[in-house]
Structures are given as structure tokens and as C-alpha cells.
C-alpha atoms as a PDB file:
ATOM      1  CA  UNK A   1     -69.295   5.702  98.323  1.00  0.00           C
ATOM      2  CA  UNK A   2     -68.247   9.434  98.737  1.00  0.00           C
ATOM      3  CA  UNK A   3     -70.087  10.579  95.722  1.00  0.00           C
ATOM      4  CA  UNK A   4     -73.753   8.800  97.215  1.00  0.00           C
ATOM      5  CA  UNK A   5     -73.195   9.826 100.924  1.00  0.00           C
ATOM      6  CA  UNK A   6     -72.120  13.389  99.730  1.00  0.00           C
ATOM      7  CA  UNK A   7     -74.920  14.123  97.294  1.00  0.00           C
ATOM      8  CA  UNK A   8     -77.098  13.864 100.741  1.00  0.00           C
ATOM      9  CA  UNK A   9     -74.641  16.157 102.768  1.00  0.00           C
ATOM     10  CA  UNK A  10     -74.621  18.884 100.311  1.00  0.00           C
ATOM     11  CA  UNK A  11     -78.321  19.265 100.693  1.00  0.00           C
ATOM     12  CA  UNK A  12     -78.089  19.291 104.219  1.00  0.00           C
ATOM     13  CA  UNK A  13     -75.642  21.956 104.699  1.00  0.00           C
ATOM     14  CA  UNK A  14     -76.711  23.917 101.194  1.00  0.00           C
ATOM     15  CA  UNK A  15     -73.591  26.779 101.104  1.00  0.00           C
ATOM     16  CA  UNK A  16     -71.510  24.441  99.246  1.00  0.00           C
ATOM     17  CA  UNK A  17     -68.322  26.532 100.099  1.00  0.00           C
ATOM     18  CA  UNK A  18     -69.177  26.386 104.018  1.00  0.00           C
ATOM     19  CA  UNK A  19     -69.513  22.124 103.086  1.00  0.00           C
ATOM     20  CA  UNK A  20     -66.630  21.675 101.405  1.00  0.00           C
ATOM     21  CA  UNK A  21     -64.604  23.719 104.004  1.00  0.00           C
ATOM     22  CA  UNK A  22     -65.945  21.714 106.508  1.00  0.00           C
ATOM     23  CA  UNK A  23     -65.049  18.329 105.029  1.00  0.00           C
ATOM     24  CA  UNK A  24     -62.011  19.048 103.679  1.00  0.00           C
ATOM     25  CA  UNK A  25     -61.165  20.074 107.494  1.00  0.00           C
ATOM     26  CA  UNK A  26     -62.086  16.878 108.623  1.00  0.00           C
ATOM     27  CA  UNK A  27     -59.933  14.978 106.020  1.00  0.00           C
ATOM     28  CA  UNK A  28     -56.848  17.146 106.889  1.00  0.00           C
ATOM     29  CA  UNK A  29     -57.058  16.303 110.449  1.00  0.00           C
ATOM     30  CA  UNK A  30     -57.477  12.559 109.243  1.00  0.00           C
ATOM     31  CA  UNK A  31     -54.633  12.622 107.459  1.00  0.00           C
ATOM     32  CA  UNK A  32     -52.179  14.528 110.228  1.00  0.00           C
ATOM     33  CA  UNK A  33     -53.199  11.420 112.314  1.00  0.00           C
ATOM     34  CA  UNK A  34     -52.391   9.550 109.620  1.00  0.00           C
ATOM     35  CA  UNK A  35     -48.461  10.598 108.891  1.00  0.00           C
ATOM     36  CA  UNK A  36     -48.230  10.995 112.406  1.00  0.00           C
ATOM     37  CA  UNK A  37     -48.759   7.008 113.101  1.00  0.00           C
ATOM     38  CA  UNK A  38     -46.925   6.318 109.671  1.00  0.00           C
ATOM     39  CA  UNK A  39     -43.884   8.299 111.290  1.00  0.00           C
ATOM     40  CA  UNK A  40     -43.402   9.810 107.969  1.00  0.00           C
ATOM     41  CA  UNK A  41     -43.257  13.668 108.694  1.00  0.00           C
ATOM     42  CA  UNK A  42     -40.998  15.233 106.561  1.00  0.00           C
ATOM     43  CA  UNK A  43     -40.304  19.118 107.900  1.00  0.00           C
ATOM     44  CA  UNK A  44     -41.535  21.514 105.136  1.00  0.00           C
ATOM     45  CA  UNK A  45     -38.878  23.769 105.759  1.00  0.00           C
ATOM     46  CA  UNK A  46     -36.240  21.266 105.445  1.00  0.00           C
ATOM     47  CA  UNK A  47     -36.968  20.968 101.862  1.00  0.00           C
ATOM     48  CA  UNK A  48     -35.668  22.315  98.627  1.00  0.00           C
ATOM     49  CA  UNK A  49     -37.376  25.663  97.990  1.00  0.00           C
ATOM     50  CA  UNK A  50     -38.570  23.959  94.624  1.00  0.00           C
ATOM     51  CA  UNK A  51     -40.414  20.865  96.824  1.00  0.00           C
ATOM     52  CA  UNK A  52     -41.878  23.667  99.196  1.00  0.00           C
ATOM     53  CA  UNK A  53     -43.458  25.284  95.849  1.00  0.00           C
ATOM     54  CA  UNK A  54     -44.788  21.975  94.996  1.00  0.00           C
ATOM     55  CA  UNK A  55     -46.228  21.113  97.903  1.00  0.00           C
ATOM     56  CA  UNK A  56     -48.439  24.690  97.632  1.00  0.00           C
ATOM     57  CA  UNK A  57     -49.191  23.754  93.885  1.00  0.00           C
ATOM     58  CA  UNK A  58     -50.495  20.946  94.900  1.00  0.00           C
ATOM     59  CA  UNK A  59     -52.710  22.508  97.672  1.00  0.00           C
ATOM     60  CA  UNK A  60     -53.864  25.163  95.050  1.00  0.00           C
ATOM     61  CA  UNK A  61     -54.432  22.910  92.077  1.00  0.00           C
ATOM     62  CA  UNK A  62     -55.528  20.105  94.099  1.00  0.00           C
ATOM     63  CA  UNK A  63     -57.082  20.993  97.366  1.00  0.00           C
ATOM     64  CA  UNK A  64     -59.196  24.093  97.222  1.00  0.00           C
ATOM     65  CA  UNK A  65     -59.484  25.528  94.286  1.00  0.00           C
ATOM     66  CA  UNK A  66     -61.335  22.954  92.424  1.00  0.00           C
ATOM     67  CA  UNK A  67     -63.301  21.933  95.288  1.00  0.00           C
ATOM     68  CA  UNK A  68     -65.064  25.136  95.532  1.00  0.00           C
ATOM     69  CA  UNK A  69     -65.483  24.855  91.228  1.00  0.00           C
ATOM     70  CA  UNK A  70     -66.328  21.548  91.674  1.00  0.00           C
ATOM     71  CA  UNK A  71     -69.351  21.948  94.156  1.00  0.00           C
ATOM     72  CA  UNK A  72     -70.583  25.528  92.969  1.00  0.00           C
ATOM     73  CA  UNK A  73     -70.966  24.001  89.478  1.00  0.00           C
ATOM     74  CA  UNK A  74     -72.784  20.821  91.263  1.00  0.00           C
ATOM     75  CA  UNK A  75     -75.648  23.209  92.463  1.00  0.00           C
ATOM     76  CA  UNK A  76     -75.836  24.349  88.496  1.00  0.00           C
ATOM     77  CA  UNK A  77     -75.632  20.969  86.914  1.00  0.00           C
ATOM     78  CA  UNK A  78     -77.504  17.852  86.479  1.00  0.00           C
ATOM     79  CA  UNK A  79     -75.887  15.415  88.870  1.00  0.00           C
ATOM     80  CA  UNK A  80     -75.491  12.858  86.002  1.00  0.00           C
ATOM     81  CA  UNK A  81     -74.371  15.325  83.353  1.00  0.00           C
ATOM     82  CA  UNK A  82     -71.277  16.434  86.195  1.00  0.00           C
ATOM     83  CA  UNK A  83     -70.442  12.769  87.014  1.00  0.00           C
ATOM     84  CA  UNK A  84     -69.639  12.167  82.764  1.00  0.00           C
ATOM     85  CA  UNK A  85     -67.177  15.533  83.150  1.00  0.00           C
ATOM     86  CA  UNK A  86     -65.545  14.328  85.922  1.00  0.00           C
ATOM     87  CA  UNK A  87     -64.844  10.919  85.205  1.00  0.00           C
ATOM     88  CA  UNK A  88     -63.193  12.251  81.940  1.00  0.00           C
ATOM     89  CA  UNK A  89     -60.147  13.368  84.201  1.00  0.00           C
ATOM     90  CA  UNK A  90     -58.560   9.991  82.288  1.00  0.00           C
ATOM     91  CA  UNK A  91     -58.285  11.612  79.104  1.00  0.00           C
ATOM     92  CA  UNK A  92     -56.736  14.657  80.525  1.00  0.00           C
ATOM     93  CA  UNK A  93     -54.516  12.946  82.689  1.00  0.00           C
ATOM     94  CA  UNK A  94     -53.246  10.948  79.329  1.00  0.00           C
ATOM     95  CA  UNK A  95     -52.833  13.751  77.375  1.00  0.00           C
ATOM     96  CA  UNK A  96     -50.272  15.358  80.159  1.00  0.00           C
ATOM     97  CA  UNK A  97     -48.826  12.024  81.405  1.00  0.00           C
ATOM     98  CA  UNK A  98     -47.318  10.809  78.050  1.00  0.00           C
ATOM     99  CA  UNK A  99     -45.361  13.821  77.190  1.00  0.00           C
ATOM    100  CA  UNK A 100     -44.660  15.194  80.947  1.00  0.00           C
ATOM    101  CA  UNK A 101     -44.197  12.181  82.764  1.00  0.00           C
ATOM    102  CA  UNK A 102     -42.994   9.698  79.472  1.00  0.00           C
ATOM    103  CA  UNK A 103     -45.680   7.105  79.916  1.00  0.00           C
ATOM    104  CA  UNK A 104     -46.532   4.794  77.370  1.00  0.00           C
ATOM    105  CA  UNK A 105     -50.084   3.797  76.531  1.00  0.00           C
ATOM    106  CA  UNK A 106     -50.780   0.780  74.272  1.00  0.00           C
ATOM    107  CA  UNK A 107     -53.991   0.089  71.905  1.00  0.00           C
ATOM    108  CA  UNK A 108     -55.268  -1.763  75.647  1.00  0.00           C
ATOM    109  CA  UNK A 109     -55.132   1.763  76.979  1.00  0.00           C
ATOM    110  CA  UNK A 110     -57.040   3.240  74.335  1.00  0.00           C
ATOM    111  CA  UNK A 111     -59.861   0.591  74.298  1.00  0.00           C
ATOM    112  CA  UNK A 112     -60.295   0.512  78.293  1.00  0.00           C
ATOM    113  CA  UNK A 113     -60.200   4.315  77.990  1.00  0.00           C
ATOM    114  CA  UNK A 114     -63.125   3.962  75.700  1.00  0.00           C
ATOM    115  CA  UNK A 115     -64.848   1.683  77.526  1.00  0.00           C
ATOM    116  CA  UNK A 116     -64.811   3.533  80.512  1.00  0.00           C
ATOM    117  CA  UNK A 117     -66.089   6.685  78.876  1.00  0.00           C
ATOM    118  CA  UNK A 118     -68.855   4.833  77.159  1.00  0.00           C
ATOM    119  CA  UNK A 119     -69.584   2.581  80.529  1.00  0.00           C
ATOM    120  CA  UNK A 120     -70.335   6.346  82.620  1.00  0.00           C
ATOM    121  CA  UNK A 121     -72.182   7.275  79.406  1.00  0.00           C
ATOM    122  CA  UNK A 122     -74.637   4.476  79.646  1.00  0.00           C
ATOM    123  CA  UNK A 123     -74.948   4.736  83.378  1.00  0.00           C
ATOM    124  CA  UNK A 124     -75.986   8.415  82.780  1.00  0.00           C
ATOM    125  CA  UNK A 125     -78.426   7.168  81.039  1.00  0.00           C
ATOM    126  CA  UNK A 126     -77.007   8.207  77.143  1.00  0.00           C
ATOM    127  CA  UNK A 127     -76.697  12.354  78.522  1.00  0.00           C
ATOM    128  CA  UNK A 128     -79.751  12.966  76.793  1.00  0.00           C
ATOM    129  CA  UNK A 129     -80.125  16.789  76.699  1.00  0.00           C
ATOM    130  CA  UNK A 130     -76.467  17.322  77.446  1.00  0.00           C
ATOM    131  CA  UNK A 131     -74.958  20.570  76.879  1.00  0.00           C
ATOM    132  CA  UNK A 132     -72.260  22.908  78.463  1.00  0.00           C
ATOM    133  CA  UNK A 133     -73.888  25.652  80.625  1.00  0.00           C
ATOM    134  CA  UNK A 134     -71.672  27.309  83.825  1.00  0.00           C
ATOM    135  CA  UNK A 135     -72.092  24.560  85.830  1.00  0.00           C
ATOM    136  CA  UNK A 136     -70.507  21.900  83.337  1.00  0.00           C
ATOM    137  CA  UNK A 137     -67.704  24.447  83.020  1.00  0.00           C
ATOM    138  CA  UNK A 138     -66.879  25.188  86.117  1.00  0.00           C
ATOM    139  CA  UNK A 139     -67.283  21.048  87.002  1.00  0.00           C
ATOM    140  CA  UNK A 140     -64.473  20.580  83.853  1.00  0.00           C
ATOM    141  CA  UNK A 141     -62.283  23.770  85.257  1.00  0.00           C
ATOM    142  CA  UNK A 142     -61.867  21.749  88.289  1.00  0.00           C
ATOM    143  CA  UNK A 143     -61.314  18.162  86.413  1.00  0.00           C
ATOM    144  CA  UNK A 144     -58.746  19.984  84.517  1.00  0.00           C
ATOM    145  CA  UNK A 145     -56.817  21.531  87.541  1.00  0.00           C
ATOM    146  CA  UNK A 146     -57.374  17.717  89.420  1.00  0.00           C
ATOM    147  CA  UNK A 147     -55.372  16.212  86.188  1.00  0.00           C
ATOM    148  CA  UNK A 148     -52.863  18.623  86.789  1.00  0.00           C
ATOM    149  CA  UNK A 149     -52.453  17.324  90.403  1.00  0.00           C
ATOM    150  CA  UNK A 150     -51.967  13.858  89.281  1.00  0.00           C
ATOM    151  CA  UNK A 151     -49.178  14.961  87.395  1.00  0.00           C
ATOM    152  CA  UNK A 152     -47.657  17.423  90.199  1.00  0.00           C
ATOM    153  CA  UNK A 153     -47.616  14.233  92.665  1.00  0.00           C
ATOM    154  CA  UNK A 154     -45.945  11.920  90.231  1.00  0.00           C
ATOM    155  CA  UNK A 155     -43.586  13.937  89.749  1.00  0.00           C
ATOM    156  CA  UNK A 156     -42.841  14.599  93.738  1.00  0.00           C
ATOM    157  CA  UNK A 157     -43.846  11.176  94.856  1.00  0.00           C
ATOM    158  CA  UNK A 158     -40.030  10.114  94.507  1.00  0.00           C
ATOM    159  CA  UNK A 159     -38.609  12.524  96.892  1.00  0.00           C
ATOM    160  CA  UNK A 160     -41.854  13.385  99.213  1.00  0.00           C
ATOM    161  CA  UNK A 161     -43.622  10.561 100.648  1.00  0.00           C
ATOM    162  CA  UNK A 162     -47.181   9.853  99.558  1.00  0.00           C
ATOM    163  CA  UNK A 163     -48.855  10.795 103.459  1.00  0.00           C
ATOM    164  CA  UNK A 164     -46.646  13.854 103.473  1.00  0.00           C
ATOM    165  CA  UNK A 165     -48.240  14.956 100.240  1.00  0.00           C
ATOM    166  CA  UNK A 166     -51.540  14.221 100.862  1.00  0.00           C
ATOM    167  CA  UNK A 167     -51.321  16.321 103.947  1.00  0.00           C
ATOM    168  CA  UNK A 168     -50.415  19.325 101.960  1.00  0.00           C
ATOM    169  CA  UNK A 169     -52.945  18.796  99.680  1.00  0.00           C
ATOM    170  CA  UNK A 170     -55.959  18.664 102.157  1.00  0.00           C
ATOM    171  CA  UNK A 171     -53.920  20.571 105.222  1.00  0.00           C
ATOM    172  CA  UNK A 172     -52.631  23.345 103.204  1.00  0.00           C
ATOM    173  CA  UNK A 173     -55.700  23.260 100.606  1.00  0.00           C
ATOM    174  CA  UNK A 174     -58.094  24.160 103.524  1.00  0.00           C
ATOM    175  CA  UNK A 175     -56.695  26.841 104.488  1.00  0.00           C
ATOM    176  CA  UNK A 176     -56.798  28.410 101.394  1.00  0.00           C
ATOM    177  CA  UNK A 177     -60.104  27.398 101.798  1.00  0.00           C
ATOM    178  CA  UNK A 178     -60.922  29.130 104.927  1.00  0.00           C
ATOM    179  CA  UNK A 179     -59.377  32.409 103.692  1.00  0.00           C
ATOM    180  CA  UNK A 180     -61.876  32.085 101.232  1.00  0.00           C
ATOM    181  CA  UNK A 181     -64.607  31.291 103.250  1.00  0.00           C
ATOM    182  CA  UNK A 182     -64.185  34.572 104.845  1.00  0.00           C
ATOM    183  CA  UNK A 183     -63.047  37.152 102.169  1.00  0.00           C
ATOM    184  CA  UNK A 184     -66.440  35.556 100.278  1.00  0.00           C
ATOM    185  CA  UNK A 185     -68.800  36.828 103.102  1.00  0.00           C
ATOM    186  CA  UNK A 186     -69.507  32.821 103.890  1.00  0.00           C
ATOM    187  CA  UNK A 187     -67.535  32.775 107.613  1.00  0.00           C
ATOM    188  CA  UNK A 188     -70.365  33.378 109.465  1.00  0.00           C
ATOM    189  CA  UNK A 189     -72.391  30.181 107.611  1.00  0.00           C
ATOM    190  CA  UNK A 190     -69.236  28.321 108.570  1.00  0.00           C
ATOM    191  CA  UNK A 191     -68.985  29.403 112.245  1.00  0.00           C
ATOM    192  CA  UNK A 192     -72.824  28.556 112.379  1.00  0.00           C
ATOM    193  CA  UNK A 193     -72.744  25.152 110.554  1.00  0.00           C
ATOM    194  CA  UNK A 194     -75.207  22.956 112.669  1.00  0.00           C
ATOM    195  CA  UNK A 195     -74.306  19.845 114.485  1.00  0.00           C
ATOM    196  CA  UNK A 196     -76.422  18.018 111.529  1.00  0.00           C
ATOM    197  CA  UNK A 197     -74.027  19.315 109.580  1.00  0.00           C
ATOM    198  CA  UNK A 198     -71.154  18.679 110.792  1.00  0.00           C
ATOM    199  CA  UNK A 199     -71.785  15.255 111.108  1.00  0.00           C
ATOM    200  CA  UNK A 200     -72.091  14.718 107.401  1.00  0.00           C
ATOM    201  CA  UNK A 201     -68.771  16.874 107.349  1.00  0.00           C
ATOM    202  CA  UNK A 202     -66.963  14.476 109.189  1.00  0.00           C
ATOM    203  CA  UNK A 203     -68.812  11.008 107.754  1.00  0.00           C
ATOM    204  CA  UNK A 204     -67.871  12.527 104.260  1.00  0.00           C
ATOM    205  CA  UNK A 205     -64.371  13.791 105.485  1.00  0.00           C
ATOM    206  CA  UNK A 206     -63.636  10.206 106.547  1.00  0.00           C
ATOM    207  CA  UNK A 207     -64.404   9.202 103.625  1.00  0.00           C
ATOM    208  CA  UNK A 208     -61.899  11.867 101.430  1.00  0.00           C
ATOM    209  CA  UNK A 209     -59.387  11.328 104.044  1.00  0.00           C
ATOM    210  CA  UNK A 210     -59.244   7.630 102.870  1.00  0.00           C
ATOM    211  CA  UNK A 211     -59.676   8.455  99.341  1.00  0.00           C
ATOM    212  CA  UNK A 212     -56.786  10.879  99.181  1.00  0.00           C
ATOM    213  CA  UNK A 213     -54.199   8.366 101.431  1.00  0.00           C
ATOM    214  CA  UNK A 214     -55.154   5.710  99.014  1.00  0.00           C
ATOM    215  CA  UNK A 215     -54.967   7.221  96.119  1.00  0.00           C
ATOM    216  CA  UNK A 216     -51.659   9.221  96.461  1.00  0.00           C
ATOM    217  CA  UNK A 217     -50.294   5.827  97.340  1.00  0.00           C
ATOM    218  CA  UNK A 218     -51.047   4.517  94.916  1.00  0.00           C
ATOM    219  CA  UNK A 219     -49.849   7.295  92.402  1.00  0.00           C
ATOM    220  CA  UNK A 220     -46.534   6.161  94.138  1.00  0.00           C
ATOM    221  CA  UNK A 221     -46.909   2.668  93.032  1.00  0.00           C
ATOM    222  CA  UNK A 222     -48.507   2.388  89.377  1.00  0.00           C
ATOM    223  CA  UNK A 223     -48.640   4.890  86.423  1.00  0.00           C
ATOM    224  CA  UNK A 224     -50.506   8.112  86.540  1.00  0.00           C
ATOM    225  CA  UNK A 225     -53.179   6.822  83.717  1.00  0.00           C
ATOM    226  CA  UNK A 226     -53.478   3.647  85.161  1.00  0.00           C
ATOM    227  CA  UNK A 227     -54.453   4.363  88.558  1.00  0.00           C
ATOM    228  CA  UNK A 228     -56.728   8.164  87.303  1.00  0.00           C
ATOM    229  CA  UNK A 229     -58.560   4.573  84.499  1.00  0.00           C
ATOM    230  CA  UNK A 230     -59.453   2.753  87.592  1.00  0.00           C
ATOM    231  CA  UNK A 231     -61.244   5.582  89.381  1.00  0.00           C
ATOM    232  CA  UNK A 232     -63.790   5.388  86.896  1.00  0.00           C
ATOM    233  CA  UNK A 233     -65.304   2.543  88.107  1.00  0.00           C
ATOM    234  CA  UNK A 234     -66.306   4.123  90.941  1.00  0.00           C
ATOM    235  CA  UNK A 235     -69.545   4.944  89.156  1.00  0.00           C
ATOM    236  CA  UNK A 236     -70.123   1.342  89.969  1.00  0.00           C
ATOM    237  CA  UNK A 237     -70.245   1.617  93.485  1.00  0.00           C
ATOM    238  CA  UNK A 238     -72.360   5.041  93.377  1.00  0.00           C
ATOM    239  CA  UNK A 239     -75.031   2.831  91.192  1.00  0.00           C
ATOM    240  CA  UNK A 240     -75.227   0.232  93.107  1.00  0.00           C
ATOM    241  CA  UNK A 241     -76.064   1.880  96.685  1.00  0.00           C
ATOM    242  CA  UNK A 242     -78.124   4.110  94.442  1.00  0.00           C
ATOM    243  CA  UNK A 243     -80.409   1.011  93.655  1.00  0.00           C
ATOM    244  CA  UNK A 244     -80.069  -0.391  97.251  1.00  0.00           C
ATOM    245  CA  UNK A 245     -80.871   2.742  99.445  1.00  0.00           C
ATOM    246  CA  UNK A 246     -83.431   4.501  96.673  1.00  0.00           C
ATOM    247  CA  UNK A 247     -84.700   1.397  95.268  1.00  0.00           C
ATOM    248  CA  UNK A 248     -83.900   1.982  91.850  1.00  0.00           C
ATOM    249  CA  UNK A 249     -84.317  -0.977  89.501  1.00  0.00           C
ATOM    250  CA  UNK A 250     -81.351  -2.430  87.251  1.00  0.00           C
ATOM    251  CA  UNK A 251     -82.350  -1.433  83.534  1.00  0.00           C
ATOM    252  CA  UNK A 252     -80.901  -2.965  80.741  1.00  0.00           C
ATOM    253  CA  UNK A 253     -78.832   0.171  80.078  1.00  0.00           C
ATOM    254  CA  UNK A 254     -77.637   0.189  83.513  1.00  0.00           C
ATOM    255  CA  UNK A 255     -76.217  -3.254  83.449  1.00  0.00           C
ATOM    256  CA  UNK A 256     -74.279  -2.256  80.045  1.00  0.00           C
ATOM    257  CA  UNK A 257     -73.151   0.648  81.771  1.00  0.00           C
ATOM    258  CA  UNK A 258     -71.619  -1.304  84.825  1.00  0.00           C
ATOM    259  CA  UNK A 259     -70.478  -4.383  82.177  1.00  0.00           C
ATOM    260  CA  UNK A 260     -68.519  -1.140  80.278  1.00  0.00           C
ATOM    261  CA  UNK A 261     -67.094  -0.184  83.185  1.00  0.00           C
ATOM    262  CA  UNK A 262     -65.641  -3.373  84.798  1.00  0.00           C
ATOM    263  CA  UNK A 263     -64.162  -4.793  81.081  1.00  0.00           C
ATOM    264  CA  UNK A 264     -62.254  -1.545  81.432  1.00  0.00           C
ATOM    265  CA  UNK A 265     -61.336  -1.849  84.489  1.00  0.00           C
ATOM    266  CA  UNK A 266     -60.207  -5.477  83.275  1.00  0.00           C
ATOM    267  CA  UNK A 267     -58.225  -4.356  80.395  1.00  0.00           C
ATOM    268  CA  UNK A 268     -56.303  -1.839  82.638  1.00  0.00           C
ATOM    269  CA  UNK A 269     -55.212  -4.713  84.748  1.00  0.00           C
ATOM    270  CA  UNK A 270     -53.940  -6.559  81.721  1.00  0.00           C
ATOM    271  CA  UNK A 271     -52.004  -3.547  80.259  1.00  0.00           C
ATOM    272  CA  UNK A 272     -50.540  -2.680  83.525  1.00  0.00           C
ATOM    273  CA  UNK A 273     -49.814  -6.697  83.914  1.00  0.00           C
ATOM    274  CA  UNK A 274     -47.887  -6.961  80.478  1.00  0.00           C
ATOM    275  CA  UNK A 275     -45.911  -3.658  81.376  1.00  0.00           C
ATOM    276  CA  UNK A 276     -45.146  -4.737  84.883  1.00  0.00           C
ATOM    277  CA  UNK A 277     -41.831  -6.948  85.093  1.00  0.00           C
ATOM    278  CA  UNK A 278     -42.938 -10.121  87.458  1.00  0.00           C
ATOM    279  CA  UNK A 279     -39.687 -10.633  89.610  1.00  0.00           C
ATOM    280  CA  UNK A 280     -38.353 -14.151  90.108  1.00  0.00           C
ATOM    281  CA  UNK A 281     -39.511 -16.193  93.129  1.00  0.00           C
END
């Protein structure tokens, strides 16, 4: 859903700095709220020096940084083309999880892995005329710093609580944002944003403030690949309100695509189902 409604905000607002600022603010306040009624606030400065550093690695690697990558190589990039480079965070995730974080993947891993790539592929319509310009690099710079994150929040997941986390991500990621926002000449576009605007911000801001709880969660539950496999299938979701709101019709590659998607999707439930010790009734 976030990737449909935002591809309308970010032609609304245009400066997609002064947007992402703007959302990201939203979603931090969401997620105060959010820890706040959870009653799990956990003092920054009560924790180990080494957590505190965490905590602004995962702000930097996860909160800002790529965000302003992310949508700066948007305005450079075929939509399509920077939805295949994102969803490819899997891979990169996998590569770091198995010899960081001593995960095990299994030939079920491998195959949903590949059907998930080749699932976005076909809903991208087979990236005819793909090639790596500055937007696709900046869009994989920032899927390369998000796999880091993954990796940074499994590892502090244990001793920080998932809402604490995602706080610092968002809280402490937008105001490295902000800081950028105005060493970048862009305050005054931010101070001006119309009320149009922000009301996308905060509809989209919603929206990341759920993603982030969820998904930080659920790194706290289930293993890093597992849960960076299922994101994929997200693409779903984007193509479906794409052919309900625009009226696009379902072609036969289209279908594959979303058929791809969910029998990887499937065989990630499996693997994590035969690795997952069912306790007794």
C-alpha cells in the first residue's frame, strides 16, 4: 500500500527531501505514541555506551540516509526498474545474515529466493531496457545500507525492545534528516510545504509508522531472511490497487508475476515451518 499511495505523494510535494522529511516526521511521532501506550520506554542514557551507538547506526543506516538515496534516485529511475533493486534487499540480507548472524538457509530458501526475484521480474514487465544509470545506484546504495539495518536490529532486538528501536530509527533518523534539510538549502520548501502536502505526509507516515512497528517486530520473532523474503510480496499488493484505482488489466505476465511471488512466499512458510520447533500442547 505505501509504495501506490506514495508514488502519488511524491508528485504532489516534488522536493523529495522536503517529502521524505515530512513523512518520516509523521511516522516518528506515530511511533512515540506507540512505545508510549506499549509502556516500553527504555531511557537511552541508561544503556551501554555500545547500545547507544547502535541505536544511532541504526538511525543513520536505516532512517535517513537511505531515504534521501532512495527518493532522489526515484526522480532518476523508472519506477519499475527501482522496485526490481529494491526488492533484491533479500539477497543482501542473506549474504550478511548467514555469516553475521549464523542463519541457515536450505535449498527451500534458495528456490523461494528465486522465485521471488523472478515473480518482481515478471511484474516489471521482464526490465526490458534495464540498465544502471545514477538513479539505479543511488536506489541500490540505499537497499544496501537497509540490509545492513536488518542485521543491526537482529542483533539488538535481544536487549532493546522492538518499539524502542523503531523509535530510534524514525525519531533519531529524522533529525538527521532535518539537519539536512537545512544545510541542503531545502528548509525553506519544508517550512512552506502546503496543507496538500502535508496531508499525503501524514496518510503516507501512517502508513511507515505501521510498516516499521511491524516489521521490527517481527525481526524479533523470525529470522532476518525470512521475514526481509516475505516483503517481497508486497509487489502484490502495489499491483493489485494498481489495476483497481488505474484500471490496468491483468496480463498473462502479470498473473505469472503475482503466481511467482505467492509460491515464494509459500515456500518461505514451509522452510521457516520445518526449522521452527512446534511445542507440545
Amino acid at each position: 500500500m505505501s509504495v501506490f499511495v506514495n508514488s502519488y505523494g511524491v508528485r504532489v510535494v516534488r522536493d523529495a527531501t522536503v517529502y521524505t522529511t515530512a513523512k518520516n516526521l509523521v511516522a516518528a511521532v506515530v511511533l512515540v505514541f506507540l512505545m508510549i501506550g506499549t509502556r516500553r520506554s527504555v531511557p537511552a542514557l541508561r544503556l551501554p555506551r555500545r547500545q547507544r551507538l547502535g541505536l544511532l547506526a541504526v538511525a543513520v543506516a536505516g532512517g535517513s540516509v537511505p531515504f534521501v538515496l532512495f527518493f532522489s534516485g526515484l526522480a532518476r529511475a523508472s519506477s519499475v526498474h527501482a522496485a526490481f533493486v529494491q526488492k533484491t534487499l533479500v539477497i543482501w540480507v542473506a549474504l550478511l545474515a548467514v555469516p553475521i548472524l549464523g542463519e541457515r538457509l536450505g535449498i527451500l530458501h534458495y528456490a523461494a529466493i528465486g522465485l521471488l526475484l523472478a515473480g518482481q521480474t515478471a511484474l516489471g514487465g521482464g526490465l526490458a531496457g534495464f540498465r544502471f544509470g545514477a538513479g539505479e545506484w543511488m536506489i541500490l546504495a540505499a537497499t544496501l545500507l537497509w540490509a545492513v539495518e536488518v542485521i543491526l536490529v537482529k542483533r539488538l532486538v535481544g536487549a532493546i525492545p522492538p518499539d524502542v528501536l523503531a523509535v530510534a530509527r524514525m525519531g533519531l533518523g529524522v533529525v538527521l534528516l532535518i539537519g539536512w534539510v537545512a544545510v541542503s538549502g531545502h528548509w525553506s520548501a519544508l517550512i512552506g510545504l502546503t496543507g496538500e502536502g502535508w496531508r499525503w505526509a501524514v496518510l503516507t507516515g501512517l502508513l511507515l509508522g505501521g510498516y516499521v512497528a511491524t516489521w521490527y517486530r517481527a525481526l524479533a520473532l523470525a529470522p532476518a531472511v525470512d521475514v526481509t523474503a516475505v516483503l517481497v510480496v508486497a509487489a502484490v499488493i502495489t499491483a493489485a490497487l494498481d489495476a483497481i484505482v488505474n484500471g490496468k488489466d491483468l496480463t498473462p505476465q502479470t498473473a505469472a508475476g503475482i503466481l511467482l511471488l505467492a509460491a515464494g512466499a509459500g515456500l518461505v512458510t514451509v522452510a521457516r515451518s520445518r526449522r521452527t520447533p512446534v511445542s507440545a500442547a
